[in-house]
PDB file of N, CA and C in Angstrom:
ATOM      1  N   UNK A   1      28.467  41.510 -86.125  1.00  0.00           N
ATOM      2  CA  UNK A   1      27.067  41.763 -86.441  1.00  0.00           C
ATOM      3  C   UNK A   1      26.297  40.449 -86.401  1.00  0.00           C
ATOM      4  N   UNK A   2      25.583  40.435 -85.529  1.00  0.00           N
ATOM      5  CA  UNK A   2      24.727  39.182 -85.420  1.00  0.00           C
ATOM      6  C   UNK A   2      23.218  39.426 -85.741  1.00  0.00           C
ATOM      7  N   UNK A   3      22.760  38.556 -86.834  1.00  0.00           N
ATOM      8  CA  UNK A   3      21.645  38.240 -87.509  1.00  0.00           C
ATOM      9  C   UNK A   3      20.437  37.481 -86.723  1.00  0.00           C
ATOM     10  N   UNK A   4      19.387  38.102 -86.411  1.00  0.00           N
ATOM     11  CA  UNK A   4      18.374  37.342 -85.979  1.00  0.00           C
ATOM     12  C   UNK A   4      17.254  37.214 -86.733  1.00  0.00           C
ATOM     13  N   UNK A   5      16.725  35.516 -86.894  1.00  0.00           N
ATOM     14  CA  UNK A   5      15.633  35.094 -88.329  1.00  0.00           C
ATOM     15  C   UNK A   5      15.173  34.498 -87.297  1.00  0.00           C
ATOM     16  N   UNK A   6      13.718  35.037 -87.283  1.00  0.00           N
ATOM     17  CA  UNK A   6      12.576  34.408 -86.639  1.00  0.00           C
ATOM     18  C   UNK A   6      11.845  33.548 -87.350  1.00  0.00           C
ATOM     19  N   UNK A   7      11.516  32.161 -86.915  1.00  0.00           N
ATOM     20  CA  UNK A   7      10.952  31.616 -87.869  1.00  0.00           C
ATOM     21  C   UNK A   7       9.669  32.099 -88.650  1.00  0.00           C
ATOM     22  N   UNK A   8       8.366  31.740 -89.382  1.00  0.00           N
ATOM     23  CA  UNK A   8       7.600  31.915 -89.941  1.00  0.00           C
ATOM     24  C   UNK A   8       6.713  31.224 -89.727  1.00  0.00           C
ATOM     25  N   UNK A   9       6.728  29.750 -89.281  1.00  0.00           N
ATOM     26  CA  UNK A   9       5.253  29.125 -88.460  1.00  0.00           C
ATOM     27  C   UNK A   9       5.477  28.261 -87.467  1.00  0.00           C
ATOM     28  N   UNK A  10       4.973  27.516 -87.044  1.00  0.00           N
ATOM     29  CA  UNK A  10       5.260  26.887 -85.756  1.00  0.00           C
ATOM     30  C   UNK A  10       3.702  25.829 -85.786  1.00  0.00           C
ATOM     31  N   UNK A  11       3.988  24.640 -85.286  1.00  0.00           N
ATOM     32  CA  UNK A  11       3.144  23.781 -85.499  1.00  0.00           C
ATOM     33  C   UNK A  11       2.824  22.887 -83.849  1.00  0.00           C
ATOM     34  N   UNK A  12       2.042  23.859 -83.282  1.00  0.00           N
ATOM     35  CA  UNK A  12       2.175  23.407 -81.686  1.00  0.00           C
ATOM     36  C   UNK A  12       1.355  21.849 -81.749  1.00  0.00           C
ATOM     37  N   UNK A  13       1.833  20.696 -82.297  1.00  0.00           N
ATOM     38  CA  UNK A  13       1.040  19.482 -82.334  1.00  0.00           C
ATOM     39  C   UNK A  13       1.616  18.341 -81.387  1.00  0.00           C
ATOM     40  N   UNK A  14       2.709  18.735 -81.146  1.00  0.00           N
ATOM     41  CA  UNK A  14       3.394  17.432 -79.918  1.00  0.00           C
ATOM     42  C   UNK A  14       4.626  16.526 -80.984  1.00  0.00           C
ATOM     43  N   UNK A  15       4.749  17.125 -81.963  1.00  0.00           N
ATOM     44  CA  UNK A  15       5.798  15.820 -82.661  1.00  0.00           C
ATOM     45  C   UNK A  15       7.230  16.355 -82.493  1.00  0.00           C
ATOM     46  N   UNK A  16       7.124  17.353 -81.752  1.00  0.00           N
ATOM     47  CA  UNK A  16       8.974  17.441 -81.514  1.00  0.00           C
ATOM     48  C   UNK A  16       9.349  18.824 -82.614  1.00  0.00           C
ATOM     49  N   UNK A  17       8.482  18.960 -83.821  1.00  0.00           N
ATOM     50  CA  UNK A  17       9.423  19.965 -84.461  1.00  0.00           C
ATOM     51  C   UNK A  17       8.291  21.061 -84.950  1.00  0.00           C
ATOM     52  N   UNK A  18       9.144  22.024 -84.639  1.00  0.00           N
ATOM     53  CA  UNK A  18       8.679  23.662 -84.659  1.00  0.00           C
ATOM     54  C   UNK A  18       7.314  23.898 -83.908  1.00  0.00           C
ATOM     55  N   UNK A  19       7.456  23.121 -82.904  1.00  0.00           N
ATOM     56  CA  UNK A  19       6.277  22.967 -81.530  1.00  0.00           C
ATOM     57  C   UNK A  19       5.900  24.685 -81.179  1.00  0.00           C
ATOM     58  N   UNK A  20       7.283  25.333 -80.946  1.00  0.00           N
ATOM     59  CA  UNK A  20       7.144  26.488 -80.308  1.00  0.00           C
ATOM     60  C   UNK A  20       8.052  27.535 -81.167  1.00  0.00           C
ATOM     61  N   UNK A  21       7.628  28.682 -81.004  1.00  0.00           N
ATOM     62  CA  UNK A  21       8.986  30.248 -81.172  1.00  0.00           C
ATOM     63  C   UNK A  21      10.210  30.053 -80.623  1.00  0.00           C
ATOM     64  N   UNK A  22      10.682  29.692 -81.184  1.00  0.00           N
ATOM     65  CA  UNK A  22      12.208  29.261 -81.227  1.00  0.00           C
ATOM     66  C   UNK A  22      12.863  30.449 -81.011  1.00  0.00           C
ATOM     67  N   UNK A  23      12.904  31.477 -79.543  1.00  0.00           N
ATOM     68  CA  UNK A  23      13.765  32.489 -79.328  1.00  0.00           C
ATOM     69  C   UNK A  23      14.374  32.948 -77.921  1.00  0.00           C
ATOM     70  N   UNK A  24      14.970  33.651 -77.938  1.00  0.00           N
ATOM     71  CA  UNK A  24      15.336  34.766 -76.505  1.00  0.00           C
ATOM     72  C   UNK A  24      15.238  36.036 -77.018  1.00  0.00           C
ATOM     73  N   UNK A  25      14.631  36.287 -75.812  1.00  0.00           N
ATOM     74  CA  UNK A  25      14.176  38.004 -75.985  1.00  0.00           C
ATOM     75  C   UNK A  25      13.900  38.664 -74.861  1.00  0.00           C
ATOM     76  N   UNK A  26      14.107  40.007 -75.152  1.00  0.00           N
ATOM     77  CA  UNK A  26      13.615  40.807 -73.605  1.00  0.00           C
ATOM     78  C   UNK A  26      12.380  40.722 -73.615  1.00  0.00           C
ATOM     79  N   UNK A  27      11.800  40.713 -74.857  1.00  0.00           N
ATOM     80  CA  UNK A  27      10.114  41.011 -74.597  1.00  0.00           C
ATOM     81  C   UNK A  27       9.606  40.180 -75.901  1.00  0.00           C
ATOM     82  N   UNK A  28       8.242  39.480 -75.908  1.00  0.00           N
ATOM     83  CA  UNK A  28       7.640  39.192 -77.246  1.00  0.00           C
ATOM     84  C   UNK A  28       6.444  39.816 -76.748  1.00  0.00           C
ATOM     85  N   UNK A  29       5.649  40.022 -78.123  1.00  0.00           N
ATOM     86  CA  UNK A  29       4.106  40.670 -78.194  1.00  0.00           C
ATOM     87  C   UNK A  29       3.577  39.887 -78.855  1.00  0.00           C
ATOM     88  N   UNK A  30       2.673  38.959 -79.549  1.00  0.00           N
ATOM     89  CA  UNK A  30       1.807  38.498 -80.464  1.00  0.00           C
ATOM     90  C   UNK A  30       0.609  39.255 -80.179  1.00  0.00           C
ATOM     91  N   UNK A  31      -0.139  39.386 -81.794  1.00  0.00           N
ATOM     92  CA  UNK A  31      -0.916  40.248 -82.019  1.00  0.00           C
ATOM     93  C   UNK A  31      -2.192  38.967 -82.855  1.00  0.00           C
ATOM     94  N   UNK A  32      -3.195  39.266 -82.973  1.00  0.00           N
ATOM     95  CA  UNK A  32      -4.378  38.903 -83.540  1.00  0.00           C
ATOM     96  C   UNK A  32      -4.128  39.547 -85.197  1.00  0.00           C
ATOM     97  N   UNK A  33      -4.811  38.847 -86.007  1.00  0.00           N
ATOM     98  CA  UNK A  33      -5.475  39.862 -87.553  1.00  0.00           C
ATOM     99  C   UNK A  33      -6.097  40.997 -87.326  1.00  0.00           C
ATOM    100  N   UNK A  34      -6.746  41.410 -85.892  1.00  0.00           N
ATOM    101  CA  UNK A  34      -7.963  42.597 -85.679  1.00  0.00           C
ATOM    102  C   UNK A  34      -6.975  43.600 -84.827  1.00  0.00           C
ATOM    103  N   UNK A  35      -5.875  43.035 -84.458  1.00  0.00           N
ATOM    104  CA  UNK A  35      -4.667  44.276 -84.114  1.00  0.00           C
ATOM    105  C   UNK A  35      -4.570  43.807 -82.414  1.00  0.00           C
ATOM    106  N   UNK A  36      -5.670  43.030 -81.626  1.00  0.00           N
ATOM    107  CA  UNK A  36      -5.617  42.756 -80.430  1.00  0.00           C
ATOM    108  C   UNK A  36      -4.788  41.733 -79.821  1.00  0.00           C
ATOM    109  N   UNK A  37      -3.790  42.011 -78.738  1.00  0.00           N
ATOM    110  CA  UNK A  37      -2.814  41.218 -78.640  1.00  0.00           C
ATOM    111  C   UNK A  37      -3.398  40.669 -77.523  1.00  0.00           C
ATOM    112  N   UNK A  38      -2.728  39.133 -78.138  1.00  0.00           N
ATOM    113  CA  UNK A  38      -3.487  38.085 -77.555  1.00  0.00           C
ATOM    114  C   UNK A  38      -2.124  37.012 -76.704  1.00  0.00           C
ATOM    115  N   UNK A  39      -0.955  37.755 -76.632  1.00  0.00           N
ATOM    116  CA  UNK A  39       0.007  37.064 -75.774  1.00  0.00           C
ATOM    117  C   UNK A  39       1.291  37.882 -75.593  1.00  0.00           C
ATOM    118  N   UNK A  40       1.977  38.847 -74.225  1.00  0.00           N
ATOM    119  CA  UNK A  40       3.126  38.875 -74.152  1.00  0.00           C
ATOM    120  C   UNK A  40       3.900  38.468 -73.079  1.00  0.00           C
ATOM    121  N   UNK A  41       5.072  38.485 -73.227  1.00  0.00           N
ATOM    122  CA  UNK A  41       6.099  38.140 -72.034  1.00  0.00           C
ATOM    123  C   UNK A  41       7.181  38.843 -72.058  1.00  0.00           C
ATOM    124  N   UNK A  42       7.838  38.919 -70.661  1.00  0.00           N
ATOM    125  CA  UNK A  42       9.116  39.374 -70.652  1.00  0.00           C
ATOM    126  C   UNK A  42       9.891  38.492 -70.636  1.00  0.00           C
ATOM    127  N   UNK A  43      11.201  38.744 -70.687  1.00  0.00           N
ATOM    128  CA  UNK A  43      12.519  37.385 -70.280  1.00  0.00           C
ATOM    129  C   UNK A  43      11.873  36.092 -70.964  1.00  0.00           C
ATOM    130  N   UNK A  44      11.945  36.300 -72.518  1.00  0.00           N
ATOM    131  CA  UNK A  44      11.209  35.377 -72.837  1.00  0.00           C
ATOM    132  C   UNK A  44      12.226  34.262 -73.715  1.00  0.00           C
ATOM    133  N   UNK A  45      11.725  32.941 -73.782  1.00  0.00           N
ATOM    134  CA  UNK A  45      12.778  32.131 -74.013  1.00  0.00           C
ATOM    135  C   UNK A  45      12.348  30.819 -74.556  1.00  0.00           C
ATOM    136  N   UNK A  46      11.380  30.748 -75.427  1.00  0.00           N
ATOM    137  CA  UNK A  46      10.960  29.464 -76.052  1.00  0.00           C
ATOM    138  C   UNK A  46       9.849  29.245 -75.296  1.00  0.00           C
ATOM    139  N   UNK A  47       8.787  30.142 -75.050  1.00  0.00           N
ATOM    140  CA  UNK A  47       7.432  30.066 -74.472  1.00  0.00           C
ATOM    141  C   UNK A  47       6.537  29.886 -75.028  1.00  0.00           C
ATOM    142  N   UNK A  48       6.352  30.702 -75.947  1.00  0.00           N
ATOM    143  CA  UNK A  48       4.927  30.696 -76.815  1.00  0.00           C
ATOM    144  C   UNK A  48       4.524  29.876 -77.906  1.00  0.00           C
ATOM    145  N   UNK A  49       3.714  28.764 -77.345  1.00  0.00           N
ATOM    146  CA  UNK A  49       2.946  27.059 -78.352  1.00  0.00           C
ATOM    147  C   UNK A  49       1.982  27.714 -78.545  1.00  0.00           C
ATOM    148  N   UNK A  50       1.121  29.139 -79.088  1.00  0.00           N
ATOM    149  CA  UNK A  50      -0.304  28.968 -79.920  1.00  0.00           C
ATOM    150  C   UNK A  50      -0.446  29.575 -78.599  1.00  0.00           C
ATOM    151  N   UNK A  51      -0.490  29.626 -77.366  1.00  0.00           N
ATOM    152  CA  UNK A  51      -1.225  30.076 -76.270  1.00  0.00           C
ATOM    153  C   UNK A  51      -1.433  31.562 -76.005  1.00  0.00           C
ATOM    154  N   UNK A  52      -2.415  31.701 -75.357  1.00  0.00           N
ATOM    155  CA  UNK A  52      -2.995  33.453 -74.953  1.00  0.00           C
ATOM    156  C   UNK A  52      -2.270  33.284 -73.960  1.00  0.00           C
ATOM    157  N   UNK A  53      -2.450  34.879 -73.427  1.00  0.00           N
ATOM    158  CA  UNK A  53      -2.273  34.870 -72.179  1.00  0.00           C
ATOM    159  C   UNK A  53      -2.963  34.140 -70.996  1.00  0.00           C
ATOM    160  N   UNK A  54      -4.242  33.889 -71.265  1.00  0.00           N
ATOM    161  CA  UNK A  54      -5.048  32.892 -70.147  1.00  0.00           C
ATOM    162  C   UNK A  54      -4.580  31.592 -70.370  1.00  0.00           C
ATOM    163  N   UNK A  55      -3.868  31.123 -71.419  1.00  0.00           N
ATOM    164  CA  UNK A  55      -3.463  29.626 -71.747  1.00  0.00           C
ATOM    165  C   UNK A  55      -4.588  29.137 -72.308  1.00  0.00           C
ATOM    166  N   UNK A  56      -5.073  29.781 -72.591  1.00  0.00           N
ATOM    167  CA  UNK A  56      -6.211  29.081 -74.023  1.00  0.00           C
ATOM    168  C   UNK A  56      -5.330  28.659 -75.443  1.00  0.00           C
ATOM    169  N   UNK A  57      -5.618  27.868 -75.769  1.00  0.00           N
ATOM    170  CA  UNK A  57      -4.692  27.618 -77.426  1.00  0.00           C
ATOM    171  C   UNK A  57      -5.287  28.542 -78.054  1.00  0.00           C
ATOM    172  N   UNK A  58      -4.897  28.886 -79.086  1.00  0.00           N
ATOM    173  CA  UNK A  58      -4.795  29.940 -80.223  1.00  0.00           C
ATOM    174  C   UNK A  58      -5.395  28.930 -81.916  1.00  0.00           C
ATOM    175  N   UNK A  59      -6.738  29.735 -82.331  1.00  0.00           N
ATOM    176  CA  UNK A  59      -6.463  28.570 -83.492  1.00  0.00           C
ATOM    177  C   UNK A  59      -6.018  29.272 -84.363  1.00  0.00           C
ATOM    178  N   UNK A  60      -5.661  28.183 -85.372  1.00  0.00           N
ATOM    179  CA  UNK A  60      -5.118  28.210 -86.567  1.00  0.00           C
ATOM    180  C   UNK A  60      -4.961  29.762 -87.297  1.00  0.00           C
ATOM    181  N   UNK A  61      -3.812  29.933 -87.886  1.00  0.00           N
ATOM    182  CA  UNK A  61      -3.805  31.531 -88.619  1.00  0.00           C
ATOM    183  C   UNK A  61      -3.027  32.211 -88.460  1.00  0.00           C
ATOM    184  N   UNK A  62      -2.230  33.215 -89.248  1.00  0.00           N
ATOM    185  CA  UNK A  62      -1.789  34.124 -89.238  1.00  0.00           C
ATOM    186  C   UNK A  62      -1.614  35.343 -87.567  1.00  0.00           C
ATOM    187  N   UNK A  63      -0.720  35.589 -87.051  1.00  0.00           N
ATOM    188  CA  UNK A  63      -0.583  36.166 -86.093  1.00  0.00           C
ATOM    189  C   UNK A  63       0.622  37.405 -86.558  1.00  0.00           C
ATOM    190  N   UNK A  64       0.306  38.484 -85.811  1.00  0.00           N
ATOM    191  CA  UNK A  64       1.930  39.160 -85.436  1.00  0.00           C
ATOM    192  C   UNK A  64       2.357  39.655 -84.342  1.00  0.00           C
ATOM    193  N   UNK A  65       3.752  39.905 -84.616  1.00  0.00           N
ATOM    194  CA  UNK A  65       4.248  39.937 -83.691  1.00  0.00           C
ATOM    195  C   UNK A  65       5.547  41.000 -83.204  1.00  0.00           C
ATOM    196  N   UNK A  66       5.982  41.392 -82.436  1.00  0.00           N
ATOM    197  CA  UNK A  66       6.823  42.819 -81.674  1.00  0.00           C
ATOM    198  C   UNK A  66       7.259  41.881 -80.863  1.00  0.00           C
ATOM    199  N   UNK A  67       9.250  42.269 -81.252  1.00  0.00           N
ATOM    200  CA  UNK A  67       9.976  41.162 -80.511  1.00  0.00           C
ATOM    201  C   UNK A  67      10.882  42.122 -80.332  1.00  0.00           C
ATOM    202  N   UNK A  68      11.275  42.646 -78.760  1.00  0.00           N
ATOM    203  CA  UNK A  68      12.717  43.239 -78.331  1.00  0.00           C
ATOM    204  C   UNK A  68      13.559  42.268 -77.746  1.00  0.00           C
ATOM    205  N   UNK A  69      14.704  42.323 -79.074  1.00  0.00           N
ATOM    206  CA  UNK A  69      15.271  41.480 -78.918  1.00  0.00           C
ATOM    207  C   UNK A  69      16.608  41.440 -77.574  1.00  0.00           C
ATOM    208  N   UNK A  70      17.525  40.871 -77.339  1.00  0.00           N
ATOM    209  CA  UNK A  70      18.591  41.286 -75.565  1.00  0.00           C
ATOM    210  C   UNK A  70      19.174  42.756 -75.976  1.00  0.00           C
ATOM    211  N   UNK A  71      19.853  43.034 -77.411  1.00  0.00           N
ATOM    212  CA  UNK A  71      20.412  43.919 -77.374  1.00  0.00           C
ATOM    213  C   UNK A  71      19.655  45.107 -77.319  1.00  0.00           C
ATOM    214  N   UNK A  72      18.218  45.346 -77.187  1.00  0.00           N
ATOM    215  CA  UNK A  72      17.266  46.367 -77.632  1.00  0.00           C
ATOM    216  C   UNK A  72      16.570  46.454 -78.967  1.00  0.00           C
ATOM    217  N   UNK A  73      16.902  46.005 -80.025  1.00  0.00           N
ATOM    218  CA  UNK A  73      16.930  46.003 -81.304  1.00  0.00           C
ATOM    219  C   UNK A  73      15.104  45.133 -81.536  1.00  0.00           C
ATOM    220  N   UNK A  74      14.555  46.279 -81.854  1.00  0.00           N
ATOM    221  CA  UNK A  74      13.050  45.539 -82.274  1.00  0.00           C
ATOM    222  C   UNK A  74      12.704  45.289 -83.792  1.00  0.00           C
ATOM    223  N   UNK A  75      11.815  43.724 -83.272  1.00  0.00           N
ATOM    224  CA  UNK A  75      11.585  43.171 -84.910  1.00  0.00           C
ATOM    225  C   UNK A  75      10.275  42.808 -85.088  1.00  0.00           C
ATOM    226  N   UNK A  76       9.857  43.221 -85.743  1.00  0.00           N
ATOM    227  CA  UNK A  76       7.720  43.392 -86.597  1.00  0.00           C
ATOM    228  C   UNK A  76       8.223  41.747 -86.871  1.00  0.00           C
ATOM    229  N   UNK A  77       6.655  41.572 -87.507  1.00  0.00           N
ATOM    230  CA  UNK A  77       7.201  40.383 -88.602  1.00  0.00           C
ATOM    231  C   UNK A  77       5.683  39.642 -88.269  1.00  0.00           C
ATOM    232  N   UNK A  78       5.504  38.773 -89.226  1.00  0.00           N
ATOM    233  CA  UNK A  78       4.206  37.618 -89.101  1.00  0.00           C
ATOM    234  C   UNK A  78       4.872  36.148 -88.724  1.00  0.00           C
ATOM    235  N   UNK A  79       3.378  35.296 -88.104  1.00  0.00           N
ATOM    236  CA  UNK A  79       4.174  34.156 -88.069  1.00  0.00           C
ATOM    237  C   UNK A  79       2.740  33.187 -88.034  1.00  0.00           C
ATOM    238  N   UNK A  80       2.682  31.728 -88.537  1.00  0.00           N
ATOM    239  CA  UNK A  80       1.510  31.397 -88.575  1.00  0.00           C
ATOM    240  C   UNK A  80       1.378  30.079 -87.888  1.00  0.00           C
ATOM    241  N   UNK A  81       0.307  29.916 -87.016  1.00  0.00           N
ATOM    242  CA  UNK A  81      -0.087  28.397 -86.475  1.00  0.00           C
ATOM    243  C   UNK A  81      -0.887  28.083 -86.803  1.00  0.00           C
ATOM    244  N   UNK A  82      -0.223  26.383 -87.215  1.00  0.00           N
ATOM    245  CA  UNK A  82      -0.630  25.355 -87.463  1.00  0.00           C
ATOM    246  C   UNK A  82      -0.733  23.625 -87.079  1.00  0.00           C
ATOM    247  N   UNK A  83      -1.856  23.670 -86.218  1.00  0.00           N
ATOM    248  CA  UNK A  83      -1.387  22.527 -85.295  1.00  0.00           C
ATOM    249  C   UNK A  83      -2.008  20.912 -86.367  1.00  0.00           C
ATOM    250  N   UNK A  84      -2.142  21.172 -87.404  1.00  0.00           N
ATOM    251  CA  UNK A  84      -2.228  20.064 -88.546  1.00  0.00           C
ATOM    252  C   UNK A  84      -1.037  19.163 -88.315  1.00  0.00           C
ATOM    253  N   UNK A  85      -0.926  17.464 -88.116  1.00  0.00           N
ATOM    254  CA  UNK A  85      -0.297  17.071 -88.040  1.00  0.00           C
ATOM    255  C   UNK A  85       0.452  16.605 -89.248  1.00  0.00           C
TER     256      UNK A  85
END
């Protein structure tokens, strides 16, 4: 039985730590506070720094997110950016 813990924030600022979503997945979704999703991918693998889909940065705040993970197994959950150094 293997356990998957998604982190909880991510600090896309350039210093090396918790820059990005630290995952593999078949699919991620990030979602807005107003329910509008504002980034997904397939075959996804340590992609998402704060960015939309157009590659606009994302500011600061609370996001969520829909993650199918390789085995099929889907996970809800919040996660928050903060590019404060």
């Amino acid at each position: 039985n293997i356990q998957c813990q998604i982190q909880k924030g991510i600090s896309p600022n350039g210093d090396g730590l918790n820059d990005y979503l630290e995952l593999t997945a078949e699919r991620v979704e990030i979602f807005n506070r107003y329910g509008g999703k504002v980034y997904s991918k397939d075959s996804y693998h340590n992609d998402w720094f704060g960015q939309s889909d157009s590659g606009s940065i994302l500011p600061d705040g609370t996001y969520y997110y829909v993650v199918r993970l390789l085995g099929g197994e889907l996970k809800t959950g919040w996660i928050y950016i903060n590019k404060e150094n």
